[in-house]
N, C-alpha and C. Protein backbone atom coordinates (compact mmCIF):
# COMPACT_ATOMS: atom_id res chain seq x y z
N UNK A 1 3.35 -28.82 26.76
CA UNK A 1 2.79 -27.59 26.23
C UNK A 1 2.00 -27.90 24.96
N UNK A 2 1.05 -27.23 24.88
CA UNK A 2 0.31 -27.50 23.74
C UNK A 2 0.50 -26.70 22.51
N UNK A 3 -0.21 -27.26 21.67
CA UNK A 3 0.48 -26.61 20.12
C UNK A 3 -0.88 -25.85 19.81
N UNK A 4 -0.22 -24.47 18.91
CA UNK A 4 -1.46 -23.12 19.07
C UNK A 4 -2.59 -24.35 17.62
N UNK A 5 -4.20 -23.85 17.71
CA UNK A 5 -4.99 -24.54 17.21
C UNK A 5 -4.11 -24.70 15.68
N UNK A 6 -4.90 -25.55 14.86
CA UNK A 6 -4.63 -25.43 13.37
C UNK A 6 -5.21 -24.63 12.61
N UNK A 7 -6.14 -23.91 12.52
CA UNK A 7 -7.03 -22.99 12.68
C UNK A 7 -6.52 -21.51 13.20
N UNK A 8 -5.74 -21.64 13.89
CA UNK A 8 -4.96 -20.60 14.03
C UNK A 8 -4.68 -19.29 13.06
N UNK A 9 -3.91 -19.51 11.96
CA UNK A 9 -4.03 -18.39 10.81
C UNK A 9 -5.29 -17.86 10.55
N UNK A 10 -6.62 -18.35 10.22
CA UNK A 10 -8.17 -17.82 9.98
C UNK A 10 -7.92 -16.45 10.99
N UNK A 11 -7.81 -16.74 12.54
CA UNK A 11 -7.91 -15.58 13.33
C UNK A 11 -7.07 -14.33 13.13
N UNK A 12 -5.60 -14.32 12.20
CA UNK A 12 -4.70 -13.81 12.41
C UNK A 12 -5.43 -12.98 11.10
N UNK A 13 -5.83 -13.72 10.03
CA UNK A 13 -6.43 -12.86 8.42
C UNK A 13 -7.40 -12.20 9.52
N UNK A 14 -8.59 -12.64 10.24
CA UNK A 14 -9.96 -11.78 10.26
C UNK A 14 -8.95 -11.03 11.28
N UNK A 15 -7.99 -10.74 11.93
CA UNK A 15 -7.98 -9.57 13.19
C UNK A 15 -7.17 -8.23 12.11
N UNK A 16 -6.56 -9.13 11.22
CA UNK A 16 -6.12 -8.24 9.47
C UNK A 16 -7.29 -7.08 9.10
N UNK A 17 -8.18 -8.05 8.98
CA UNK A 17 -9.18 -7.20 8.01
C UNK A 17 -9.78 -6.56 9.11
N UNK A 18 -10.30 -6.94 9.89
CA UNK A 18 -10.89 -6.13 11.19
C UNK A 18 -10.21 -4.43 11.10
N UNK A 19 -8.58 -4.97 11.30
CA UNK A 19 -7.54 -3.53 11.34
C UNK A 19 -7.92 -2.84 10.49
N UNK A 20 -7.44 -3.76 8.90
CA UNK A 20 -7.73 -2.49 7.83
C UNK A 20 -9.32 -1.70 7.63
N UNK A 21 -10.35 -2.66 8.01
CA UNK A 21 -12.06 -1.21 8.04
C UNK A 21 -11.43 -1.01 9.41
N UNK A 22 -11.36 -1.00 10.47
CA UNK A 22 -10.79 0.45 11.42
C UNK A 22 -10.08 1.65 10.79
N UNK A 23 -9.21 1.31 10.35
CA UNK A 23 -8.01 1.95 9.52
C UNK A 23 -8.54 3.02 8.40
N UNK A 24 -9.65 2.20 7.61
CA UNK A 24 -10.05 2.90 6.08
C UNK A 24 -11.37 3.65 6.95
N UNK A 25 -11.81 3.60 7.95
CA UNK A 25 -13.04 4.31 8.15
C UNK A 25 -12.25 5.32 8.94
N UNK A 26 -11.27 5.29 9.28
CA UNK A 26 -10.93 6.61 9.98
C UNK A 26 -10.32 7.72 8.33
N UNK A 27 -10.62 7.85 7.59
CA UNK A 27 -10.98 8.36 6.39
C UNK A 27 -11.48 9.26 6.10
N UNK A 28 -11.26 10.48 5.47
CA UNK A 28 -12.27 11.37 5.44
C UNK A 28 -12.14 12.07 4.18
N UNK A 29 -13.61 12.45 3.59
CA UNK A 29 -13.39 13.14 2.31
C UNK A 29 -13.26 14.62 2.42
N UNK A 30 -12.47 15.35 2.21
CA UNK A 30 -12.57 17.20 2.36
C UNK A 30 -12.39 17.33 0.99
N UNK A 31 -14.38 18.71 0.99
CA UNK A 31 -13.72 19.32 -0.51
C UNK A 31 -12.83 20.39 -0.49
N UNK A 32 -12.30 20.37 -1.42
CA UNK A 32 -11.62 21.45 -2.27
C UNK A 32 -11.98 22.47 -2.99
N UNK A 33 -11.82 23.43 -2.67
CA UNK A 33 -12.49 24.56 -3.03
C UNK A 33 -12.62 24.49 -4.87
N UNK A 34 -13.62 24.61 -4.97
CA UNK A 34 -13.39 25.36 -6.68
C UNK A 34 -12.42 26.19 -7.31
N UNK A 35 -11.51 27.23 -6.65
CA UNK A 35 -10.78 28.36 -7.05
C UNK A 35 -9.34 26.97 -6.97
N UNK A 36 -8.83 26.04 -6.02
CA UNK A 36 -8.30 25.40 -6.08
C UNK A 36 -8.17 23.74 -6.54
N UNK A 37 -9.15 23.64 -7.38
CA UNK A 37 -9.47 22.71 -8.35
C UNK A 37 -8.51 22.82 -9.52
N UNK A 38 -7.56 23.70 -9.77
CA UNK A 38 -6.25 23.41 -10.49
C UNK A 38 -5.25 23.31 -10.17
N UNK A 39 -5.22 23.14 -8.70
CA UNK A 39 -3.71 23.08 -7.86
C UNK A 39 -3.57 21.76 -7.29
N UNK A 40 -5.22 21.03 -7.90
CA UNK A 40 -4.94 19.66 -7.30
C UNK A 40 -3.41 18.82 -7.63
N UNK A 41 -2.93 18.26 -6.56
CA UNK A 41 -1.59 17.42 -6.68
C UNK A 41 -1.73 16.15 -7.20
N UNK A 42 -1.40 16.14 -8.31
CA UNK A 42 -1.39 14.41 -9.05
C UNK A 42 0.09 13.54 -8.31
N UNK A 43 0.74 13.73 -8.01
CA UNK A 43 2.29 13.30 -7.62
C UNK A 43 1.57 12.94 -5.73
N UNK A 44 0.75 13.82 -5.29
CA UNK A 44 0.35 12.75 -3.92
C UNK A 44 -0.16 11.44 -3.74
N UNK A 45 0.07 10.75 -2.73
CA UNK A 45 -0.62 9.39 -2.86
C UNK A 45 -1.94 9.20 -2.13
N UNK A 46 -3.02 10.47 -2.21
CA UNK A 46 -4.40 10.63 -2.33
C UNK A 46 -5.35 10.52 -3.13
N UNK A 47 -6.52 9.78 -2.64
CA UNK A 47 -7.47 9.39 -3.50
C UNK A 47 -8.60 10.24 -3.59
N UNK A 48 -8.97 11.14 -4.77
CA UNK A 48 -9.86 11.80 -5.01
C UNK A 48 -10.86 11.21 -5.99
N UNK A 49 -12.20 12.11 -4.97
CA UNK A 49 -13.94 11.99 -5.76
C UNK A 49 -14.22 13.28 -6.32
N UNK A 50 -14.56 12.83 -7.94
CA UNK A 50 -15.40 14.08 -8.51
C UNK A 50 -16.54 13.79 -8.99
N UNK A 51 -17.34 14.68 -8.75
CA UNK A 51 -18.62 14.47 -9.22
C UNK A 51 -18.72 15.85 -10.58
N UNK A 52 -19.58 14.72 -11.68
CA UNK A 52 -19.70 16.26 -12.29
C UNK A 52 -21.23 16.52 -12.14
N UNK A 53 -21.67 17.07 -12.91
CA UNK A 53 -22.96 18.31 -12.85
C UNK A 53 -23.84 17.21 -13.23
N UNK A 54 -23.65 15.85 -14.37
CA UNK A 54 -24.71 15.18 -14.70
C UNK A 54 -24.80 14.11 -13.26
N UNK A 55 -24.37 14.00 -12.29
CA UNK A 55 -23.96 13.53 -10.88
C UNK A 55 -23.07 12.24 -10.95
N UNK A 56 -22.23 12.32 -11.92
CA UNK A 56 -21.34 10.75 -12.01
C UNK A 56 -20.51 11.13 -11.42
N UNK A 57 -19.75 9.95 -10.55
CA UNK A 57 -18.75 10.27 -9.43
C UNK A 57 -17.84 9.31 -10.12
N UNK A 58 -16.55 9.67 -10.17
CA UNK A 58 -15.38 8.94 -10.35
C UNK A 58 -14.31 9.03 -9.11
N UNK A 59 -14.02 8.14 -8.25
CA UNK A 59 -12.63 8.03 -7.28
C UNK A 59 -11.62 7.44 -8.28
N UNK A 60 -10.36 8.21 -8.05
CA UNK A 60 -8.91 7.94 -8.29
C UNK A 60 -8.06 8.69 -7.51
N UNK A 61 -6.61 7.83 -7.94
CA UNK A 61 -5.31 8.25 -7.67
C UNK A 61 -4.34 9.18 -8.79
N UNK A 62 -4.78 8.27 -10.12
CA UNK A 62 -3.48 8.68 -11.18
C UNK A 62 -4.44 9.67 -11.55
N UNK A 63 -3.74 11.29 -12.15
CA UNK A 63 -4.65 12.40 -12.47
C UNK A 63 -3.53 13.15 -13.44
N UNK A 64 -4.14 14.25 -14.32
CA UNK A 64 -3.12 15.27 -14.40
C UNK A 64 -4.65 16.54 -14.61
N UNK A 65 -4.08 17.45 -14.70
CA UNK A 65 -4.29 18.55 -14.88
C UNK A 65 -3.82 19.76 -15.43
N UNK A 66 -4.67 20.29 -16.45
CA UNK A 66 -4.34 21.51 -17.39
C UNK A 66 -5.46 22.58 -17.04
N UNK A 67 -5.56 23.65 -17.76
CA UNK A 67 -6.02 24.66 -17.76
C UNK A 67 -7.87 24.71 -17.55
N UNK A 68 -7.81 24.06 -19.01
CA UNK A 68 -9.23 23.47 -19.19
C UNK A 68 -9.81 21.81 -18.45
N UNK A 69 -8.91 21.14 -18.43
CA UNK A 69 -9.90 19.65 -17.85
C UNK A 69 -8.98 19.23 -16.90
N UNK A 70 -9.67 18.07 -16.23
CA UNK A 70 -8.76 17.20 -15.49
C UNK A 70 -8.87 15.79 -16.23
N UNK A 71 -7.81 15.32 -16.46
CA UNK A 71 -7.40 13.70 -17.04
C UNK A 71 -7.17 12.81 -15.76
N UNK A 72 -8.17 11.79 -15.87
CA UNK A 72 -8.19 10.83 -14.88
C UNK A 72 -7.40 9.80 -15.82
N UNK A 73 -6.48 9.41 -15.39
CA UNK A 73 -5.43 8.47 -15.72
C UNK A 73 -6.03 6.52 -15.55
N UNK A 74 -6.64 6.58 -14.22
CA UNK A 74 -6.37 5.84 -13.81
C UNK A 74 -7.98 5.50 -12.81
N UNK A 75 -8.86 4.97 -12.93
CA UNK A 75 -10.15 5.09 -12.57
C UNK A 75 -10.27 4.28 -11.04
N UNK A 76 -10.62 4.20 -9.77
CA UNK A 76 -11.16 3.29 -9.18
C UNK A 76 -12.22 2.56 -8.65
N UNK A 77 -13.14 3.71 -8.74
CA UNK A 77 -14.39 3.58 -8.59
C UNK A 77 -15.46 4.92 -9.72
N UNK A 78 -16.40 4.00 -10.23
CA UNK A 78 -17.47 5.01 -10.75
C UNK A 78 -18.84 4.73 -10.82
N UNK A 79 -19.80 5.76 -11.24
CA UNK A 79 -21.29 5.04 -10.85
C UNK A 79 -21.60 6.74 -10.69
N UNK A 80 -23.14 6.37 -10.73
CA UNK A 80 -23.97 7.82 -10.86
C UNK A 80 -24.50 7.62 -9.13
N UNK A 81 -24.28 8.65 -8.81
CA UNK A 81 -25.48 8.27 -7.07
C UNK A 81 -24.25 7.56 -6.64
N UNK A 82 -24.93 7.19 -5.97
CA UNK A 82 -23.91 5.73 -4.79
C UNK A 82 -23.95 4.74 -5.14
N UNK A 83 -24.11 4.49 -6.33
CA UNK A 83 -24.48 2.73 -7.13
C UNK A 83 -23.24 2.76 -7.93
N UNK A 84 -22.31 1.78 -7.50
CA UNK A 84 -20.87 1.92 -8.35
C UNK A 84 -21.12 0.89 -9.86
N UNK A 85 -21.03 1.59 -11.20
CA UNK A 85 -20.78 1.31 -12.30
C UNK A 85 -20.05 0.11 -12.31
N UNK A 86 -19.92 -0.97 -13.52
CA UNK A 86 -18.86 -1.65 -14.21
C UNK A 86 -17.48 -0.66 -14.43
N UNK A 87 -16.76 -1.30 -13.65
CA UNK A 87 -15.54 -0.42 -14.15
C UNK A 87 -14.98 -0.86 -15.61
N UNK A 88 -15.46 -1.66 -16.31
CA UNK A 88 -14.86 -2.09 -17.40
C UNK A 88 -15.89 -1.63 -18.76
N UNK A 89 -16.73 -0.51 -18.32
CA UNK A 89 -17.13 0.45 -19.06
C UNK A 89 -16.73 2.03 -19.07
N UNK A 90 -15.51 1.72 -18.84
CA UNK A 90 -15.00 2.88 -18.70
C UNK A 90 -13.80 2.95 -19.50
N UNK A 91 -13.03 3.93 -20.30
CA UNK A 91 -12.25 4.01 -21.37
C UNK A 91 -11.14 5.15 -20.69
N UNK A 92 -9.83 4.67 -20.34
CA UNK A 92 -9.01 5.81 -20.20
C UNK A 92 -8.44 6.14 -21.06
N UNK A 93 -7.76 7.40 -20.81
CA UNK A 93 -8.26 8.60 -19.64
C UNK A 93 -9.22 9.13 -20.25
N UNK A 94 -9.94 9.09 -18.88
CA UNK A 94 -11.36 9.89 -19.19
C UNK A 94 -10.91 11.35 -18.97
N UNK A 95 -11.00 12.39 -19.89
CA UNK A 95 -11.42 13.79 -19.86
C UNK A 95 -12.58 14.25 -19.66
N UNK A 96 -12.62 15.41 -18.49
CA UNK A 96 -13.06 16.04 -18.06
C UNK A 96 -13.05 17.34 -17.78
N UNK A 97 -13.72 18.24 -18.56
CA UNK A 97 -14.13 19.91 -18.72
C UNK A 97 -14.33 20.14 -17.32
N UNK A 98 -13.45 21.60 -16.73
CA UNK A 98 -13.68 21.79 -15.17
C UNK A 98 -15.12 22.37 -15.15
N UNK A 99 -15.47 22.62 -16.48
CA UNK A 99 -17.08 23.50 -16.62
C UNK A 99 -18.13 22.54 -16.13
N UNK A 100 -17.92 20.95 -16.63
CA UNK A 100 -18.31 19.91 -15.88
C UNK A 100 -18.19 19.63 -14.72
N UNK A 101 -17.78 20.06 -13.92
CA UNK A 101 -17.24 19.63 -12.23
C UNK A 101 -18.20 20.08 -11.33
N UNK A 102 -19.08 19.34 -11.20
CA UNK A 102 -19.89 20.02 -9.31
C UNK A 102 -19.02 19.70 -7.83
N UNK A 103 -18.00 18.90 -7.95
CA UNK A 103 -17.17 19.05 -6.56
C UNK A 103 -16.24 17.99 -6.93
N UNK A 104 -15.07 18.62 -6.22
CA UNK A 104 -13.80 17.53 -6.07
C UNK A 104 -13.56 17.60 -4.22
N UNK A 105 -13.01 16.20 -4.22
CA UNK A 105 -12.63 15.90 -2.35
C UNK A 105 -11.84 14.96 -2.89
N UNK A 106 -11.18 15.19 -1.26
CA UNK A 106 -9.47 14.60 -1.39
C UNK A 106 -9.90 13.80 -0.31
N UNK A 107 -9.40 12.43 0.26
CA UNK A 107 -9.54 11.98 0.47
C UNK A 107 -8.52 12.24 2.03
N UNK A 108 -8.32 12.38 3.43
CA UNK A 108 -7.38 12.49 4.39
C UNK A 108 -7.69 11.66 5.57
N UNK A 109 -6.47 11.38 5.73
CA UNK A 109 -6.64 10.33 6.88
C UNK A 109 -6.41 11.16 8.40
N UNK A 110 -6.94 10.35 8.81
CA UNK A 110 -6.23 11.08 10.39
C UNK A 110 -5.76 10.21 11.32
N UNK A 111 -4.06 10.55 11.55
CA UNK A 111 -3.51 9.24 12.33
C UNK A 111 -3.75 9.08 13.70
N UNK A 112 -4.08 10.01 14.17
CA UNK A 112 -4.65 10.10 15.46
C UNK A 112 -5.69 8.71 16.07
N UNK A 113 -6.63 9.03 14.86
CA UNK A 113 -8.11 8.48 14.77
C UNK A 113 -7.49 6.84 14.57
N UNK A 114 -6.47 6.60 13.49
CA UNK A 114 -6.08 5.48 12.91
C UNK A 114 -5.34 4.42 13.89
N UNK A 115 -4.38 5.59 14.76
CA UNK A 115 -3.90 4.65 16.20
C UNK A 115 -4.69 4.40 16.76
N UNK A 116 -5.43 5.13 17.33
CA UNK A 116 -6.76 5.07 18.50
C UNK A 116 -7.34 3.99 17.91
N UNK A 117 -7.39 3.56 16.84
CA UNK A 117 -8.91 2.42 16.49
C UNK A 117 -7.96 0.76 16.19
N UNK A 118 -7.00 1.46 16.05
CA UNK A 118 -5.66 0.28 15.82
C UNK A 118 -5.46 -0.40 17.13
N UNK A 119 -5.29 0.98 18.39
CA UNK A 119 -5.07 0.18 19.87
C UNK A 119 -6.12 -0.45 20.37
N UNK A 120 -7.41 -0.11 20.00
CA UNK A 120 -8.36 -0.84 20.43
C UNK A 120 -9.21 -1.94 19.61
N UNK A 121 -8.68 -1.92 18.72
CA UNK A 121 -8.74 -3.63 18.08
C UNK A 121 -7.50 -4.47 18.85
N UNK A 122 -6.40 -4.07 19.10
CA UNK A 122 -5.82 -5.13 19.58
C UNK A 122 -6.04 -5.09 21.08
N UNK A 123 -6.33 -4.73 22.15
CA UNK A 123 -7.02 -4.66 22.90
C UNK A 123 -8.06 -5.46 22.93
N UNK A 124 -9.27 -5.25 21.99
CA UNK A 124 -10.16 -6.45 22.33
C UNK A 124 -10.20 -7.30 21.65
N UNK A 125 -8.91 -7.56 20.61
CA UNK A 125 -8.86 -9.09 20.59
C UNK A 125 -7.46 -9.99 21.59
N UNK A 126 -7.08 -8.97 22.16
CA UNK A 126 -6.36 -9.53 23.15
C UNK A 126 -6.71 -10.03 24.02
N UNK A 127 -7.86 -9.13 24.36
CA UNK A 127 -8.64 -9.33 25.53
C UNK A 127 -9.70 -11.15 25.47
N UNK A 128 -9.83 -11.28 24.43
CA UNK A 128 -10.47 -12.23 23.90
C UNK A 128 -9.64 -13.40 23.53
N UNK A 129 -8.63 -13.25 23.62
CA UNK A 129 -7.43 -14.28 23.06
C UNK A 129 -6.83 -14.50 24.47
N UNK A 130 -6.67 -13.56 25.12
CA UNK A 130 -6.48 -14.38 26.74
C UNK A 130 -8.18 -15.12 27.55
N UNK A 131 -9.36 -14.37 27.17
CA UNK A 131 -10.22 -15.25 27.48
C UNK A 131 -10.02 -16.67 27.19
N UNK A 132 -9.97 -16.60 25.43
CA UNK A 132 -9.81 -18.26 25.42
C UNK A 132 -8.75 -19.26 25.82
N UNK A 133 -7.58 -18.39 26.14
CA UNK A 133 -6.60 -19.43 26.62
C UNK A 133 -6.52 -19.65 27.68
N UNK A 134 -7.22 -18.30 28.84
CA UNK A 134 -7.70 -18.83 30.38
C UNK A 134 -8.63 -19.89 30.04
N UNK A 135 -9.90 -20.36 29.15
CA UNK A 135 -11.01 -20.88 29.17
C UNK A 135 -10.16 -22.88 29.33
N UNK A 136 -9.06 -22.07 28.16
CA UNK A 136 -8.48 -23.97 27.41
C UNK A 136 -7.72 -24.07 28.52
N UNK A 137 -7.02 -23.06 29.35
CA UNK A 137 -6.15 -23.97 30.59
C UNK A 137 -7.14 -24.30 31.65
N UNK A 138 -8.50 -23.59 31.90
CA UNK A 138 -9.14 -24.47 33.12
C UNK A 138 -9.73 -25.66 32.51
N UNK A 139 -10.41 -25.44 31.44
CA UNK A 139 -10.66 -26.99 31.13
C UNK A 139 -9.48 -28.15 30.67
N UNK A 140 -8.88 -27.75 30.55
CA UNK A 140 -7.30 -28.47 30.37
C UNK A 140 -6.74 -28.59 32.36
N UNK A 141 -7.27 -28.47 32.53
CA UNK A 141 -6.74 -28.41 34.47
C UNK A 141 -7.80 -29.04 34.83
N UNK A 142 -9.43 -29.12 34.44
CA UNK A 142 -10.48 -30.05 34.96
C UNK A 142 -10.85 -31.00 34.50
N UNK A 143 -9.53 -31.44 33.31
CA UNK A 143 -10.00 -32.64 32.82
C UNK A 143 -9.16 -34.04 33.44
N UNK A 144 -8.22 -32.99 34.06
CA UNK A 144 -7.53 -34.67 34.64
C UNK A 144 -8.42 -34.60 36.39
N UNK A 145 -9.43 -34.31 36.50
CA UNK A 145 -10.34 -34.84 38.03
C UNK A 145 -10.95 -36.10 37.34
């Protein structure tokens, strides 16, 4: 019997990362209404985008919330537009006036979407991992003619 390649682990990280963008693109941002922009939940383990009015977008997790602002605790992504900033120009917690806020979104997954894209990554790398080991037993069977 033969021994699996040495090379082996490389396939096992890329069918990893393959999973997790299946996984993170089944993702979705929903806004949140304005009237409920103070009921946001800091204690969930959701990642929210706000944009304010001058169009800078900040994603995070750690948050709190008072009357007047929201305190971003904890920054993960920022940048004006879709061009993500140095995060190491950024000073926490950043405060933020809700008078400042053009939209908040929560970030929701859908497990539905997340199995479905999960079964069919392993599927076609199964499918591909028995290709190559049908491929190595016929040429492993046509090499002793």
């Amino acid at each position: 019997m033969r021994s699996p390649p040495k090379n082996a682990g490389r396939y096992w990280v890329l069918f990893a990362w393959v999973l997790f963008l299946l996984e993170s693109s089944c993702a979705t941002m929903r806004p949140i209404p304005e009237s409920d922009y103070k009921a946001a939940d800091p204690a969930g383990n959701k990642t929210y985008k706000l944009t304010t009015k001058d169009k800078r977008s900040y994603e995070f997790k750690k948050f709190a919330v008072t009357d007047s602002t929201l305190v971003i605790l904890k920054v993960t992504s920022y940048g004006r537009s879709s061009w993500p900033d140095d995060l190491s120009k950024i000073k926490t917690p950043v405060v933020i006036p809700w008078d400042d806020v053009k939209s908040l979104e929560r970030t929701e997954r859908s497990n539905a979407m997340t199995a479905f894209a999960i079964a069919a990554g392993v599927i076609v790398v199964g499918s591909i991992a028995f290709a190559v080991a049908l491929g190595i037993s016929a040429a492993h069977g046509l090499s002793h003619l």
